[in-house]
C-alpha atoms as a PDB file:
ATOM      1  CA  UNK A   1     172.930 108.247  63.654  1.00  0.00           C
ATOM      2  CA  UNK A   2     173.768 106.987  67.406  1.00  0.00           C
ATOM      3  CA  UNK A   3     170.266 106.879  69.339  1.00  0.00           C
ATOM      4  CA  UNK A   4     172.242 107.908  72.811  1.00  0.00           C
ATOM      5  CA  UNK A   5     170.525 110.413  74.506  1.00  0.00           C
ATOM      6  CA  UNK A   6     172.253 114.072  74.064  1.00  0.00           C
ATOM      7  CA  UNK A   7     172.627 116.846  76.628  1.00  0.00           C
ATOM      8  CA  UNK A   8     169.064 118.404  76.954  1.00  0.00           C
ATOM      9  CA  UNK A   9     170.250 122.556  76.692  1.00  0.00           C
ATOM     10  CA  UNK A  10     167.277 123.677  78.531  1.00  0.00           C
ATOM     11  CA  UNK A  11     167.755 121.695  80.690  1.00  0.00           C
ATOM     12  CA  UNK A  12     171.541 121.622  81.548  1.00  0.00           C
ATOM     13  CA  UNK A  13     171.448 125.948  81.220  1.00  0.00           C
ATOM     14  CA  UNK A  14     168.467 126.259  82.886  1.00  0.00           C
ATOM     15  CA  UNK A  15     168.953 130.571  82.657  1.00  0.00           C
ATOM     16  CA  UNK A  16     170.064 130.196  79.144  1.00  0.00           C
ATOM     17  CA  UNK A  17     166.761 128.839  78.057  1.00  0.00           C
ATOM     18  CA  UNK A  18     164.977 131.244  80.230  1.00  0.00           C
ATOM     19  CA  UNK A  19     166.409 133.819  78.672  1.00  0.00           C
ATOM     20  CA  UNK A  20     165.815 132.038  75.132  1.00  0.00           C
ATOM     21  CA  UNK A  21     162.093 131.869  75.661  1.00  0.00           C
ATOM     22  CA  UNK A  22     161.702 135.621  77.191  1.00  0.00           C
ATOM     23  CA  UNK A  23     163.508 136.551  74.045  1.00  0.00           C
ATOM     24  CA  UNK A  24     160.960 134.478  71.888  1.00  0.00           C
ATOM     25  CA  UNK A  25     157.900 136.022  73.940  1.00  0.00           C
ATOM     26  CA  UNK A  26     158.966 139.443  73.452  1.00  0.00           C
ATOM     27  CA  UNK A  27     160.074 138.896  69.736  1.00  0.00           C
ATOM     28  CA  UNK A  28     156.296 137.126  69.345  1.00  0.00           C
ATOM     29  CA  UNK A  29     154.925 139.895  71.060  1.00  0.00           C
ATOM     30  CA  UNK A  30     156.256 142.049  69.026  1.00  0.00           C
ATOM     31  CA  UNK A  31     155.479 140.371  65.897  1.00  0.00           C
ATOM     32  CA  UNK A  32     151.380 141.255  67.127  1.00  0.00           C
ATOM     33  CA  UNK A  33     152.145 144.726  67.915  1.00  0.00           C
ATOM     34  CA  UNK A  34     153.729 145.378  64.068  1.00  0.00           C
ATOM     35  CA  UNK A  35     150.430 143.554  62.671  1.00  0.00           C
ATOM     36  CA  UNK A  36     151.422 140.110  62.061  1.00  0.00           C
ATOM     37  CA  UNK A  37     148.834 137.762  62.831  1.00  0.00           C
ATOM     38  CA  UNK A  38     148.876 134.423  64.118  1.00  0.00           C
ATOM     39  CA  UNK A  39     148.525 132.749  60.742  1.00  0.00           C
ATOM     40  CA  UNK A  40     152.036 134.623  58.884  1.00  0.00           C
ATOM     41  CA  UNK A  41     153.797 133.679  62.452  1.00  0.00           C
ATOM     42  CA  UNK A  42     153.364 130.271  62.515  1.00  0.00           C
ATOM     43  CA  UNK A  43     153.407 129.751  58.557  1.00  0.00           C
ATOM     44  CA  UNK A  44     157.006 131.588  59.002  1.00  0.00           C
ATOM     45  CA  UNK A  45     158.184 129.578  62.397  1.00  0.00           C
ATOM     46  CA  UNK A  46     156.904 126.110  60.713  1.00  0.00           C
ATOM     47  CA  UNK A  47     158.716 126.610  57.227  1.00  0.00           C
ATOM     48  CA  UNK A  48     162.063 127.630  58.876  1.00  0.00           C
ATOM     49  CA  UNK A  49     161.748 124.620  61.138  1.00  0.00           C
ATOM     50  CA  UNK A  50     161.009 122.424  58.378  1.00  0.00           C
ATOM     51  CA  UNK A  51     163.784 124.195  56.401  1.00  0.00           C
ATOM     52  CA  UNK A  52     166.411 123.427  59.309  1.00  0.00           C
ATOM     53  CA  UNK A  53     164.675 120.004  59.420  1.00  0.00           C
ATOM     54  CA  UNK A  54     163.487 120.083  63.335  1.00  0.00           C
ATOM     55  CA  UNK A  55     160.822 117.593  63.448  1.00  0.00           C
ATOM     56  CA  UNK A  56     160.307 118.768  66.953  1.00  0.00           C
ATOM     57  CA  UNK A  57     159.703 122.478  66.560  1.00  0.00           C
ATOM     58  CA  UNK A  58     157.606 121.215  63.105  1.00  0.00           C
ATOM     59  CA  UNK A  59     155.160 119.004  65.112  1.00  0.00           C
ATOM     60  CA  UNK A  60     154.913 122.262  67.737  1.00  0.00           C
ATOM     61  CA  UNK A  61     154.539 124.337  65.066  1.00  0.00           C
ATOM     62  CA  UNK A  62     151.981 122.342  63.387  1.00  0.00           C
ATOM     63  CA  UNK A  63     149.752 122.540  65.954  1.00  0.00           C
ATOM     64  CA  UNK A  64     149.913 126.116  66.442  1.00  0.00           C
ATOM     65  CA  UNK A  65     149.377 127.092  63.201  1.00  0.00           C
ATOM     66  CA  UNK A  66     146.298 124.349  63.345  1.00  0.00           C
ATOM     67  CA  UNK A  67     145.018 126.685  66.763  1.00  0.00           C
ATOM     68  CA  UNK A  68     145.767 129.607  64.514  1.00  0.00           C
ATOM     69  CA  UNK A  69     143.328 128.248  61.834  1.00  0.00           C
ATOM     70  CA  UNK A  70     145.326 127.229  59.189  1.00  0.00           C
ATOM     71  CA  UNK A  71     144.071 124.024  57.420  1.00  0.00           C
ATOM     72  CA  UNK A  72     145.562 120.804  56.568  1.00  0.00           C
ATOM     73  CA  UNK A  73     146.046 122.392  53.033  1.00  0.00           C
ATOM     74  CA  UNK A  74     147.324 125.701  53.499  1.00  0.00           C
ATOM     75  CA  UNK A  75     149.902 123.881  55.878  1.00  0.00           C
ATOM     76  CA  UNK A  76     150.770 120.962  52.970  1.00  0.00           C
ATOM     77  CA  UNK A  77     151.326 123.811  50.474  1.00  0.00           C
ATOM     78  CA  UNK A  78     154.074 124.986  52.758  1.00  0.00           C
ATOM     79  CA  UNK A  79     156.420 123.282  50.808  1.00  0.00           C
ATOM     80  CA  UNK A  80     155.475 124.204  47.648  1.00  0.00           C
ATOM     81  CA  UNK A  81     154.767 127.703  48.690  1.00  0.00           C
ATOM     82  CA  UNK A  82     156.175 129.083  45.353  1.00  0.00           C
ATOM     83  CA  UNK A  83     153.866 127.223  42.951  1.00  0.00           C
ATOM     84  CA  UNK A  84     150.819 127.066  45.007  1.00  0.00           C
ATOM     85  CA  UNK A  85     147.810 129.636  45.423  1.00  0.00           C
ATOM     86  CA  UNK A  86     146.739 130.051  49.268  1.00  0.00           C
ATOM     87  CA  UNK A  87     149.237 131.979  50.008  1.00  0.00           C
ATOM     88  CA  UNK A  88     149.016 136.004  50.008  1.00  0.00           C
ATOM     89  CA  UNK A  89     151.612 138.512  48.727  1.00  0.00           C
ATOM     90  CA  UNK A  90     152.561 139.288  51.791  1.00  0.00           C
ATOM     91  CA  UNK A  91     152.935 135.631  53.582  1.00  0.00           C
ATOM     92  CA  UNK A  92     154.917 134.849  50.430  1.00  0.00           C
ATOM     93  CA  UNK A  93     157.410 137.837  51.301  1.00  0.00           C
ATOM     94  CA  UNK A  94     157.419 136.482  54.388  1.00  0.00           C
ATOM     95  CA  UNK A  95     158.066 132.975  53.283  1.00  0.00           C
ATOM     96  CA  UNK A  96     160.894 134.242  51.514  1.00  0.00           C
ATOM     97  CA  UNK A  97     162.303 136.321  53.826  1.00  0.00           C
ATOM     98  CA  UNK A  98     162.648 132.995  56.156  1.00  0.00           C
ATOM     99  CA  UNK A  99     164.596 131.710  53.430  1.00  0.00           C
ATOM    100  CA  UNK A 100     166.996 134.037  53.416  1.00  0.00           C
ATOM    101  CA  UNK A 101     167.468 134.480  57.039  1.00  0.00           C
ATOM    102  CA  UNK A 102     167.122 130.413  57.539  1.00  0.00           C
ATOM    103  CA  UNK A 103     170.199 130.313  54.689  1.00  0.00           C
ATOM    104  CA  UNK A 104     172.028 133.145  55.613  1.00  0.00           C
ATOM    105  CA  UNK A 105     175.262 131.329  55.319  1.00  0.00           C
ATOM    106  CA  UNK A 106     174.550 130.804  51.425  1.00  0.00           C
ATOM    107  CA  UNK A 107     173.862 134.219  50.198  1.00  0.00           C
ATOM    108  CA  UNK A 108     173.017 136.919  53.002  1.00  0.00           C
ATOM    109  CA  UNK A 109     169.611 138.286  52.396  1.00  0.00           C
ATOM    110  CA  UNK A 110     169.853 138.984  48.802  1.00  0.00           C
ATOM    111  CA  UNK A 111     169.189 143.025  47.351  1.00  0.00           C
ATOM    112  CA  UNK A 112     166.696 141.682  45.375  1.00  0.00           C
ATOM    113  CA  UNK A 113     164.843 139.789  48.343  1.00  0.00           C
ATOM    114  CA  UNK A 114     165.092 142.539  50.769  1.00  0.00           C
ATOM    115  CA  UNK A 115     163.739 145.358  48.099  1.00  0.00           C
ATOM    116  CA  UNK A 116     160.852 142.550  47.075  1.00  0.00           C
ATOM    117  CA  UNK A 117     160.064 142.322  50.942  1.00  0.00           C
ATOM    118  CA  UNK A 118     160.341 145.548  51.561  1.00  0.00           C
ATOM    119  CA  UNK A 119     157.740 146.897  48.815  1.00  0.00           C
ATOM    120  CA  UNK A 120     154.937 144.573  50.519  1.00  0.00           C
ATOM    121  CA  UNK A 121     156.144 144.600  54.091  1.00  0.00           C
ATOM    122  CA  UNK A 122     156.139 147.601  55.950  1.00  0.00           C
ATOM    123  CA  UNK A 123     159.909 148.439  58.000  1.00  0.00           C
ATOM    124  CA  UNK A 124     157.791 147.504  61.204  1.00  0.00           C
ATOM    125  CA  UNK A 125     156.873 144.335  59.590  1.00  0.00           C
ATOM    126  CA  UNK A 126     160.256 143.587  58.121  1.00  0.00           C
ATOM    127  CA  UNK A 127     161.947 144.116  61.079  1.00  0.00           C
ATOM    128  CA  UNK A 128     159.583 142.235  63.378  1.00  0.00           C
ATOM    129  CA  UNK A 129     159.443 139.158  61.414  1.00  0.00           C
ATOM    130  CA  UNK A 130     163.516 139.289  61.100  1.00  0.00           C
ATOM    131  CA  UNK A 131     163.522 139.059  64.984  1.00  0.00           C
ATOM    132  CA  UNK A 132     160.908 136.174  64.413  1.00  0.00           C
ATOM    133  CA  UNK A 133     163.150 134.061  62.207  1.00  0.00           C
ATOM    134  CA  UNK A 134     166.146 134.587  64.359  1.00  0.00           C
ATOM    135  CA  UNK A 135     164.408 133.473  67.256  1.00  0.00           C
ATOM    136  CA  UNK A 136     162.432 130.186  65.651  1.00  0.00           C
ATOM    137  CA  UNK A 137     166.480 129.106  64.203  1.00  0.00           C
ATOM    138  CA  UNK A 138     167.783 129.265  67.662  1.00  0.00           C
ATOM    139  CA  UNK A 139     164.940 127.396  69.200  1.00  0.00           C
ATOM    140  CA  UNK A 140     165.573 124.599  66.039  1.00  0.00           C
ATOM    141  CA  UNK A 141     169.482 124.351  66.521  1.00  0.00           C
ATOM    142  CA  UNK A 142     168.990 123.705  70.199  1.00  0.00           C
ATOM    143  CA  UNK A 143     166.425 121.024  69.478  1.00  0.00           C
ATOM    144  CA  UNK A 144     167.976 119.580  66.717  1.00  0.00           C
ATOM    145  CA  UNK A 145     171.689 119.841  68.878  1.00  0.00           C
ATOM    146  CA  UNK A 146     169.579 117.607  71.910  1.00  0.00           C
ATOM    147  CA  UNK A 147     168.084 115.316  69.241  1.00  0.00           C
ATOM    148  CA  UNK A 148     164.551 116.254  70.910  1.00  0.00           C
ATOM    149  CA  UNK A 149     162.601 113.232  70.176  1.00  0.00           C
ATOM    150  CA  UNK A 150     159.207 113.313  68.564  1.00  0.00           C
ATOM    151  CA  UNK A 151     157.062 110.048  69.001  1.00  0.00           C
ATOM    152  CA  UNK A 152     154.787 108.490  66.974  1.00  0.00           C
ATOM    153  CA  UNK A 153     150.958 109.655  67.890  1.00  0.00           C
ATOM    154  CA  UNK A 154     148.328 107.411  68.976  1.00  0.00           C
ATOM    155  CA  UNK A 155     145.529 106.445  66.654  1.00  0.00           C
ATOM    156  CA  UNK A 156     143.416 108.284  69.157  1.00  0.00           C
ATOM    157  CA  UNK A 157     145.754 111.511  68.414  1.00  0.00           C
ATOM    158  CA  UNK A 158     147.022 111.539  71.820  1.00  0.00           C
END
């Protein structure tokens, strides 16, 4: 992997990225209004970014979901989401639902994953949370396109 610098999209298309993050403030904003709290949205924007493999949105992410409350084990059990047991029904729909929409290439979102979804998400929800994953993917290709760097942190966590 070359280490030259990329074009930084926000930068270069300044009104493109505007419009990107008023998107992603009305889609979050809208995620609170259908009931979904701080802890399912960052659970759902960390896994996709970790799916798509954007360090950059995961270490933003993180520390969201760290503001939100969620612990260092909740957010190491992210990746074995499936298997493990601090997760509830519905942040597991949810979990899945990112999945689908993060691999949408592979499969669509399956009948069997949208009726699953849909029986413990309400269509608010559903709907809410599909604008959430579309907007956290978009915000992860353009990082990952710029090669957004992350650095190492301090021992001082700074």
């Amino acid at each position: 992997m070359s280490e030259q610098p990329r074009v930084h999209l926000s930068r270069s298309a300044k009104p493109a990225y505007q419009a990107l993050d008023a998107f992603a403030k009305t889609v979050r904003q809208q995620a609170g209004d259908a009931g979904l709290d701080d802890r399912m949205v960052e659970l759902v924007q960390l896994h996709a970014s970790q799916l798509n493999g954007c360090a950059y949105c995961v270490r933003v992410h993180v520390e969201r979901a760290v503001a939100a409350g969620l612990d260092a084990d909740v957010i190491a059990q992210l990746a074995t989401w499936r298997e493990s047991g601090v997760f509830t029904d519905r942040e597991r729909a949810a979990l899945e639902l990112t999945e689908s929409f993060t691999f949408i290439h592979e499969a669509g979102i399956p009948d069997d994953v949208y009726d699953r979804v849909g029986g413990i998400l309400s269509e608010r929800e559903y709907v809410a949370l599909s604008w959430l994953i579309v907007s956290i993917n978009s915000f992860n290709r353009i990082a990952i396109a710029g090669r957004y760097p992350v650095p190492p942190r301090s021992a001082t966590g700074e």
